[in-house]
PDB file of N, CA and C in Angstrom:
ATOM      1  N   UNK A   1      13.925  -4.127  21.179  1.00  0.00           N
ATOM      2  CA  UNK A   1      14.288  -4.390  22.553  1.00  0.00           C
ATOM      3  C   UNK A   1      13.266  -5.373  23.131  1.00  0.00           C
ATOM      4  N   UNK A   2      13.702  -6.512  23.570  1.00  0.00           N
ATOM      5  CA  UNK A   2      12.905  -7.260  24.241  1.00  0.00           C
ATOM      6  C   UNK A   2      12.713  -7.003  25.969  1.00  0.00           C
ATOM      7  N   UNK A   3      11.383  -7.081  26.218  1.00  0.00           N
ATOM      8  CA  UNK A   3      11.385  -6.423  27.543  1.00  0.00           C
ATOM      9  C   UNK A   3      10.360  -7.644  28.337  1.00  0.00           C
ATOM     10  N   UNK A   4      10.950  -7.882  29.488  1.00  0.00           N
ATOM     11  CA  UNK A   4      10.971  -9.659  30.047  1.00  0.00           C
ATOM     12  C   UNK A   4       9.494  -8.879  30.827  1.00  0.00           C
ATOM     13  N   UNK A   5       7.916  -9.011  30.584  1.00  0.00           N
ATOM     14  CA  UNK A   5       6.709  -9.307  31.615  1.00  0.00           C
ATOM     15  C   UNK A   5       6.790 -10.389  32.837  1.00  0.00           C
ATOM     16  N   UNK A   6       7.254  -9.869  33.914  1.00  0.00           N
ATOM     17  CA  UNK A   6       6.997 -11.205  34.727  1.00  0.00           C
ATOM     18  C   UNK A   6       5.799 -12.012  34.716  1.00  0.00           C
ATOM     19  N   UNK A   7       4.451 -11.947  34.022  1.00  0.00           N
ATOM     20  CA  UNK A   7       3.569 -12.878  34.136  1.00  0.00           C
ATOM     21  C   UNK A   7       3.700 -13.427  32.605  1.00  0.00           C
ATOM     22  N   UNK A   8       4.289 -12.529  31.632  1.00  0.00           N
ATOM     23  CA  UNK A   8       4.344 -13.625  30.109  1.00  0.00           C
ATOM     24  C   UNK A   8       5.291 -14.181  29.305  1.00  0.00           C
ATOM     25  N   UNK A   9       6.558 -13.382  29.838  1.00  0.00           N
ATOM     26  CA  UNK A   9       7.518 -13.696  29.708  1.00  0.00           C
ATOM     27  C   UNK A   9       8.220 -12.535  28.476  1.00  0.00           C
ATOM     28  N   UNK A  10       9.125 -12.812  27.979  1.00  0.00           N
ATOM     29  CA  UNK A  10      10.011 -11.914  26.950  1.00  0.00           C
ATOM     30  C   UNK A  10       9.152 -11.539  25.978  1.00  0.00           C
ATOM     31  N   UNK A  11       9.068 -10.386  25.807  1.00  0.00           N
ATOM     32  CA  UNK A  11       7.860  -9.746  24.561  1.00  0.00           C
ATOM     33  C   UNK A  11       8.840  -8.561  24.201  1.00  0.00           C
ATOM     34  N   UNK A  12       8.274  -8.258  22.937  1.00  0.00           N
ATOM     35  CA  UNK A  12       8.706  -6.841  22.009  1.00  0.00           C
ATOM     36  C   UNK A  12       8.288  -6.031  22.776  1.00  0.00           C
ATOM     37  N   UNK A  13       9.336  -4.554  22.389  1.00  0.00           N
ATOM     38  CA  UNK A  13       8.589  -3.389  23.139  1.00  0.00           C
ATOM     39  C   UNK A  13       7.243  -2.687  22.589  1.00  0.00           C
ATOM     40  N   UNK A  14       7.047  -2.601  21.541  1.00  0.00           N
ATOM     41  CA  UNK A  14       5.789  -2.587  20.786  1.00  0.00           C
ATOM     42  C   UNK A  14       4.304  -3.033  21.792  1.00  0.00           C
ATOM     43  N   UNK A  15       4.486  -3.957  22.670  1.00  0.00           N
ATOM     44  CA  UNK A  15       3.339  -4.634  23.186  1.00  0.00           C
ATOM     45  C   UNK A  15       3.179  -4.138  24.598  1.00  0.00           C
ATOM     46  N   UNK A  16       4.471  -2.675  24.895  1.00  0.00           N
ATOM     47  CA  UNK A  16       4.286  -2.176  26.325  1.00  0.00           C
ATOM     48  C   UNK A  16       4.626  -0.230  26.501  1.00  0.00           C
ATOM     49  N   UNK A  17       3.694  -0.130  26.847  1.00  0.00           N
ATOM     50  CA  UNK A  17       4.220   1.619  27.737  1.00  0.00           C
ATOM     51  C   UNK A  17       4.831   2.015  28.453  1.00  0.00           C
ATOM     52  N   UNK A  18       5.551   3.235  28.605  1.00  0.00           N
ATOM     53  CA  UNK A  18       6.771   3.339  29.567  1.00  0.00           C
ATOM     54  C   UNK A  18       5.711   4.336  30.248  1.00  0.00           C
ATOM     55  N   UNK A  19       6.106   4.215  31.837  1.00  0.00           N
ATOM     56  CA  UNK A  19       5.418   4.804  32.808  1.00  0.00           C
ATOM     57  C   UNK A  19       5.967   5.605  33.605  1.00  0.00           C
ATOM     58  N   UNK A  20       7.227   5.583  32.833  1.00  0.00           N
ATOM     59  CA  UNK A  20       7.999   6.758  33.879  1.00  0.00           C
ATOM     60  C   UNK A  20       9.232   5.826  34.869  1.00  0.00           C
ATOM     61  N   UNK A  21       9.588   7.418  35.204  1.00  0.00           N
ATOM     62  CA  UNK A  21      10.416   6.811  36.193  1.00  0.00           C
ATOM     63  C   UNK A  21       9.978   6.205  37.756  1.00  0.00           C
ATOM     64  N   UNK A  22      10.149   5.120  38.125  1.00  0.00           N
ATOM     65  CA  UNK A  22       9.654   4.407  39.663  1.00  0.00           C
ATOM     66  C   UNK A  22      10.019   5.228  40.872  1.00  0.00           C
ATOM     67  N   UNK A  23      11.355   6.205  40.512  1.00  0.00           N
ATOM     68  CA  UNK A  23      11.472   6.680  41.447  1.00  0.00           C
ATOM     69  C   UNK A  23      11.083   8.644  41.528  1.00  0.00           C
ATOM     70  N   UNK A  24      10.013   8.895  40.764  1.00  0.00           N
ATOM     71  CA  UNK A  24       8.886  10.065  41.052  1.00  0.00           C
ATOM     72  C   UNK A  24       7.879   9.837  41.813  1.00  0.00           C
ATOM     73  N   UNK A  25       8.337  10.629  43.039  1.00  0.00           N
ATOM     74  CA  UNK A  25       7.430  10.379  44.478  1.00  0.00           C
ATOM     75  C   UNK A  25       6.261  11.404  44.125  1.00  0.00           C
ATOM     76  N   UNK A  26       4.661  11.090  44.374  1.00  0.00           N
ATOM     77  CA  UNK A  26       3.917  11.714  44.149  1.00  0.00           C
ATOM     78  C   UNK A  26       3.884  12.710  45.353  1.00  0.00           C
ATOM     79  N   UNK A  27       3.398  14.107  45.944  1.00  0.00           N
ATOM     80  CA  UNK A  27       3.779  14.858  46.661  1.00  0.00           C
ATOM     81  C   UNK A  27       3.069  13.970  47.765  1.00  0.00           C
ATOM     82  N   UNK A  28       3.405  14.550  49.186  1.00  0.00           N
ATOM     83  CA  UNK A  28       3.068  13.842  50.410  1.00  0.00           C
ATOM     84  C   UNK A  28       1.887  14.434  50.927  1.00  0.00           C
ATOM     85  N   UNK A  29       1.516  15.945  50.483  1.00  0.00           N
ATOM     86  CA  UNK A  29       0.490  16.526  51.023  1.00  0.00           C
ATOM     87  C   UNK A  29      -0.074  17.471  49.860  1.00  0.00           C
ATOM     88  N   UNK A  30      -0.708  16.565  48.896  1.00  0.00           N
ATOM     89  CA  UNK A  30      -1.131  17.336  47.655  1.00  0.00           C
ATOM     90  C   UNK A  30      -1.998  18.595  47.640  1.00  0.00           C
ATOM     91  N   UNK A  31      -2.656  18.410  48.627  1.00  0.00           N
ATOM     92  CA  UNK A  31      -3.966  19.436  49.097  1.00  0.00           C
ATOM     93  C   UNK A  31      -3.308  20.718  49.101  1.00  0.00           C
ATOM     94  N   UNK A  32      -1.858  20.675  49.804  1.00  0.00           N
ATOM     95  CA  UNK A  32      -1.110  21.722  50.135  1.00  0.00           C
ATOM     96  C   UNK A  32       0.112  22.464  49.330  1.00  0.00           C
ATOM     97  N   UNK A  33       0.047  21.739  48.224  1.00  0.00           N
ATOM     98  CA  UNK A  33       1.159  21.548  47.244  1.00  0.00           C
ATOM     99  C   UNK A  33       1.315  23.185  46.610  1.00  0.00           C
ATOM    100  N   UNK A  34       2.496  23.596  46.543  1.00  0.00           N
ATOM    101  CA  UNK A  34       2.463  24.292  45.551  1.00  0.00           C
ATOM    102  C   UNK A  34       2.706  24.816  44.408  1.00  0.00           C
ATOM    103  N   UNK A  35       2.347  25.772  43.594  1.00  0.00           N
ATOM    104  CA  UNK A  35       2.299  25.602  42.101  1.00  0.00           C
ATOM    105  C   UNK A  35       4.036  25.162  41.551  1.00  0.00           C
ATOM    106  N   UNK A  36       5.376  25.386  41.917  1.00  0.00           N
ATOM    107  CA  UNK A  36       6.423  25.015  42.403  1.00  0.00           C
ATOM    108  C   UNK A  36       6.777  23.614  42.397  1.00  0.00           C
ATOM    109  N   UNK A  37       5.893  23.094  43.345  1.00  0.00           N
ATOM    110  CA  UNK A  37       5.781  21.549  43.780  1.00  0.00           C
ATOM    111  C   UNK A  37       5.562  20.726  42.926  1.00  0.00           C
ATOM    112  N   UNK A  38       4.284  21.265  42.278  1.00  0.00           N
ATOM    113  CA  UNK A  38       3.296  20.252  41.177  1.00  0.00           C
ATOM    114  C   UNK A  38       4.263  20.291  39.443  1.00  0.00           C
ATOM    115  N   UNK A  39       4.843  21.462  39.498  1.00  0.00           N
ATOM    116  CA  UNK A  39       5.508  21.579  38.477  1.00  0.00           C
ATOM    117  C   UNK A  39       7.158  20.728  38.312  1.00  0.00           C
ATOM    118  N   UNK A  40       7.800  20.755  39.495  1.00  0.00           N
ATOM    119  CA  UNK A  40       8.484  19.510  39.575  1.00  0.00           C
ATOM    120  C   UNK A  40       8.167  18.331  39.510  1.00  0.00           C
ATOM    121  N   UNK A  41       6.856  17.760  39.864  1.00  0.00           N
ATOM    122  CA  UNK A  41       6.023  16.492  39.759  1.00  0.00           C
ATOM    123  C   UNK A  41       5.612  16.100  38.712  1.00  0.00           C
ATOM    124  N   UNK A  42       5.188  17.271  38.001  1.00  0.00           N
ATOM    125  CA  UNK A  42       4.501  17.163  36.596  1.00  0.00           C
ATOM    126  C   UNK A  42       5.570  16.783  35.830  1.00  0.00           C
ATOM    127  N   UNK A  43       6.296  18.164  35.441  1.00  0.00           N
ATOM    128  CA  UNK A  43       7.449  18.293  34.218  1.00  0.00           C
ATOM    129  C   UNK A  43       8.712  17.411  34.192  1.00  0.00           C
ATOM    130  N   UNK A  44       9.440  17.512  35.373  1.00  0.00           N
ATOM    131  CA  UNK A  44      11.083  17.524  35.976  1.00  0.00           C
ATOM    132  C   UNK A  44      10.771  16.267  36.003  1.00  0.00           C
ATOM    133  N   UNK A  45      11.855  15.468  35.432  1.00  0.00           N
ATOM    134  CA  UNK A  45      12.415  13.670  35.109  1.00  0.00           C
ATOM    135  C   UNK A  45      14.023  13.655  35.364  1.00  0.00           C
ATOM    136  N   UNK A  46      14.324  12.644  36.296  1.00  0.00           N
ATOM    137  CA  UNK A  46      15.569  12.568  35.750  1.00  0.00           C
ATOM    138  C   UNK A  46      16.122  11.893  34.436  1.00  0.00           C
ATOM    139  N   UNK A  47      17.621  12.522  33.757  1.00  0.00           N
ATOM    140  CA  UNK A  47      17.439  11.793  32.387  1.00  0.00           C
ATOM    141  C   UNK A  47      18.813  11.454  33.094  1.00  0.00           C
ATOM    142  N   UNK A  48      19.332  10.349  33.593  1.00  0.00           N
ATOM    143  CA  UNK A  48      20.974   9.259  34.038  1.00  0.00           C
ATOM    144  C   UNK A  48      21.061   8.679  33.091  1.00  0.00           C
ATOM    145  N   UNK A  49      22.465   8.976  32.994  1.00  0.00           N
ATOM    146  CA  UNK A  49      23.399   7.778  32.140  1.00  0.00           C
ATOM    147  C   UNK A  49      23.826   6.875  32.814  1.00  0.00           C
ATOM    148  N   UNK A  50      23.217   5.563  32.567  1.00  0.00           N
ATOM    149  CA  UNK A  50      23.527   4.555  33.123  1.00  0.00           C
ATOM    150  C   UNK A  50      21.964   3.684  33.824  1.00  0.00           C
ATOM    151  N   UNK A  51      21.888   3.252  34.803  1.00  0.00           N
ATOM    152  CA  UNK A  51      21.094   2.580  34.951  1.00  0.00           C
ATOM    153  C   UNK A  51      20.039   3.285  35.910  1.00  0.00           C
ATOM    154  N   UNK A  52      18.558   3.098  35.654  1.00  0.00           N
ATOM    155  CA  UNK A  52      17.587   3.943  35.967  1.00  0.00           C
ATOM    156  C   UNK A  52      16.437   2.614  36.839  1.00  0.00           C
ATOM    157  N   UNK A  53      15.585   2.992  37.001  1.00  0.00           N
ATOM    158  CA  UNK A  53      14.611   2.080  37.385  1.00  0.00           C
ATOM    159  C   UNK A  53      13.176   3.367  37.469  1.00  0.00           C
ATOM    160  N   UNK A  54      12.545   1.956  36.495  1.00  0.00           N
ATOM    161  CA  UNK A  54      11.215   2.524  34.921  1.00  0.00           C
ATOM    162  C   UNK A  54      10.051   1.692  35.374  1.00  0.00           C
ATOM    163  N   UNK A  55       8.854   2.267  35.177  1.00  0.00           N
ATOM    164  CA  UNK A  55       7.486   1.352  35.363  1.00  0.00           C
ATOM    165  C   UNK A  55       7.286   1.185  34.038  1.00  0.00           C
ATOM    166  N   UNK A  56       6.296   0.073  33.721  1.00  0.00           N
ATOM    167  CA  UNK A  56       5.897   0.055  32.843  1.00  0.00           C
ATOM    168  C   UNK A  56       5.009  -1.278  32.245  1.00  0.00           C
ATOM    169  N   UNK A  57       4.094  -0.475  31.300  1.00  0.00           N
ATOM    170  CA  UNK A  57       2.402  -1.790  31.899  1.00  0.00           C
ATOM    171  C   UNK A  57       2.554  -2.231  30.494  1.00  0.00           C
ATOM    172  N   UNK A  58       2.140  -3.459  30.803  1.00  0.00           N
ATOM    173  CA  UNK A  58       2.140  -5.088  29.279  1.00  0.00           C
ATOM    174  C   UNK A  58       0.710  -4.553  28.505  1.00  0.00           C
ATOM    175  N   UNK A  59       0.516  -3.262  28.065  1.00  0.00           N
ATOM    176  CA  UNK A  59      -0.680  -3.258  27.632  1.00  0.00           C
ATOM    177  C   UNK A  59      -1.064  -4.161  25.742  1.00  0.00           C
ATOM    178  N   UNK A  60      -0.305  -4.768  25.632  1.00  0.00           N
ATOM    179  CA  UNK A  60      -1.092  -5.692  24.397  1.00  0.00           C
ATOM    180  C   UNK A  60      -0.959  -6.946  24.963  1.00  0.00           C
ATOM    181  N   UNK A  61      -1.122  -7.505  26.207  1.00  0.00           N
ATOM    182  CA  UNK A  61      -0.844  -8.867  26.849  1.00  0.00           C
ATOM    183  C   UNK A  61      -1.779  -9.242  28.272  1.00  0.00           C
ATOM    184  N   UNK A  62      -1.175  -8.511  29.338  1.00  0.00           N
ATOM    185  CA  UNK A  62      -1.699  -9.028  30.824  1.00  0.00           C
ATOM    186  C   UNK A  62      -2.122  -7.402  31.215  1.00  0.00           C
ATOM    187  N   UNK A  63      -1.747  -6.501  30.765  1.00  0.00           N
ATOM    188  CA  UNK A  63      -1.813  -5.111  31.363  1.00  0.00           C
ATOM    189  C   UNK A  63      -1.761  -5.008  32.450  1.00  0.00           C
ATOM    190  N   UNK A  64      -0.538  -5.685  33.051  1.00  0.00           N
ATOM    191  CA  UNK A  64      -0.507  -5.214  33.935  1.00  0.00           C
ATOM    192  C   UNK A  64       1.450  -4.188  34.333  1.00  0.00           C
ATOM    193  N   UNK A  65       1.099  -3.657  35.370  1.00  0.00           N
ATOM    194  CA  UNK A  65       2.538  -2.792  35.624  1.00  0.00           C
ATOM    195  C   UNK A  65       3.306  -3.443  36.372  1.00  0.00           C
ATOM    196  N   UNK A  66       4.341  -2.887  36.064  1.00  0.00           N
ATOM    197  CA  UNK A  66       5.791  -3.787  36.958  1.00  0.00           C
ATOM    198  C   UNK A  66       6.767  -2.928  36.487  1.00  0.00           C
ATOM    199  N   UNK A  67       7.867  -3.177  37.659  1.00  0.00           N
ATOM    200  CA  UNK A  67       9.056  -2.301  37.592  1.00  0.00           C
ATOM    201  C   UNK A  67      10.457  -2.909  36.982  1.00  0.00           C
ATOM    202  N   UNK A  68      10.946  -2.459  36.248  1.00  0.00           N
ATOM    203  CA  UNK A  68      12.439  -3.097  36.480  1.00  0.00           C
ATOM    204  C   UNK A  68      13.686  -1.812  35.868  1.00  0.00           C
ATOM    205  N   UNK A  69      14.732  -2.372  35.727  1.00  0.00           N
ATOM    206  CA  UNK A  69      15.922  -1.542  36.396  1.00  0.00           C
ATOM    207  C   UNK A  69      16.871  -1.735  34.624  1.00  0.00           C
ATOM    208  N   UNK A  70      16.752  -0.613  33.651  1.00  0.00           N
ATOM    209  CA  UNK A  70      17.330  -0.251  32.464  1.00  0.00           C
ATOM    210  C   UNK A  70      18.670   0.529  32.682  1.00  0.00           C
ATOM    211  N   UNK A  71      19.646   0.119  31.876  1.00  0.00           N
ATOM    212  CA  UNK A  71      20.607   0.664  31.640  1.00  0.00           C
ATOM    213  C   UNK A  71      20.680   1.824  30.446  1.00  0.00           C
ATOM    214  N   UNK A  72      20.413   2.876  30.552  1.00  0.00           N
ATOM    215  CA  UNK A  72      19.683   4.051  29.493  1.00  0.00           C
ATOM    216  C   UNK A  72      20.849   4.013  28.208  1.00  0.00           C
ATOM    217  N   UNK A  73      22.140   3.515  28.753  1.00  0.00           N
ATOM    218  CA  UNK A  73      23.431   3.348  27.720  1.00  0.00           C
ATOM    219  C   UNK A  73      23.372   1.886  26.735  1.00  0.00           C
ATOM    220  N   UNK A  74      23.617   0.871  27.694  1.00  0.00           N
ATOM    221  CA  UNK A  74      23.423  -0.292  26.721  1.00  0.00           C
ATOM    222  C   UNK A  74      21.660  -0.953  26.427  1.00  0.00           C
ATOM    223  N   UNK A  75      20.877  -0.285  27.532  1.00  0.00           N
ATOM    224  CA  UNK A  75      19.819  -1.121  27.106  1.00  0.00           C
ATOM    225  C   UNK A  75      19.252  -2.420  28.246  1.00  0.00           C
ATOM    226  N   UNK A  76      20.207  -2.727  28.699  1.00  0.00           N
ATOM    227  CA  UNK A  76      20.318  -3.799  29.396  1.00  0.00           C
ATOM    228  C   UNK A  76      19.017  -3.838  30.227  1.00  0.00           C
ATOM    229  N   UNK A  77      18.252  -4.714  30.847  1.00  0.00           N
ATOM    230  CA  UNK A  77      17.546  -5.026  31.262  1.00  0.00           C
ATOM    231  C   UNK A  77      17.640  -5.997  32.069  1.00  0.00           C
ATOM    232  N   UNK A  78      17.021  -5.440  33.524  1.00  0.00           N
ATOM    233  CA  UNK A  78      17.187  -6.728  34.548  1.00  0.00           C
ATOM    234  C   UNK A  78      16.105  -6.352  35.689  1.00  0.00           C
ATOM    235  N   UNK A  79      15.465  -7.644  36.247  1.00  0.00           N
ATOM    236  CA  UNK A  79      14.262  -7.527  36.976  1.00  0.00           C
ATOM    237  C   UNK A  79      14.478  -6.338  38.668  1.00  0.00           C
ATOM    238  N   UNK A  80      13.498  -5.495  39.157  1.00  0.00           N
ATOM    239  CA  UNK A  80      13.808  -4.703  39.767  1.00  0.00           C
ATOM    240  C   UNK A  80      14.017  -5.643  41.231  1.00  0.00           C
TER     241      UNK A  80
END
């Protein structure tokens, strides 16, 4: 799967980490969180068929993170 770095351009997936999903909100009041809370934060992912939006950092290149928007069925790839 080629996966487009906006600062290097089209690279193998080999040369990057998946960071999750973009849309796992970290809690709003962690101090106060509870064990409940953190365990949805921690564990719980959504897994959609169809198109998702994924972080994920160029670590054999620019290392740096950026978002964009996968189709979990075909693959497809397009900038977020």
């Amino acid at each position: 799967m080629l996966i487009p770095c906006p600062w290097c351009g089209d690279r193998e997936e080999v040369e990057f980490k998946y960071g999750g999903s973009a849309d796992v909100m970290y809690p709003r009041e962690p101090e106060s969180a509870d064990d409940a809370e953190w365990a949805r934060f921690v564990f719980f992912r959504p897994n959609p068929k169809g198109k998702t939006t994924e972080r994920w950092v160029h670590t054999a290149g620019c290392r740096r993170w950026f978002t964009l928007v996968r189709d979990t069925v075909t693959h497809q790839i397009t900038p977020a």
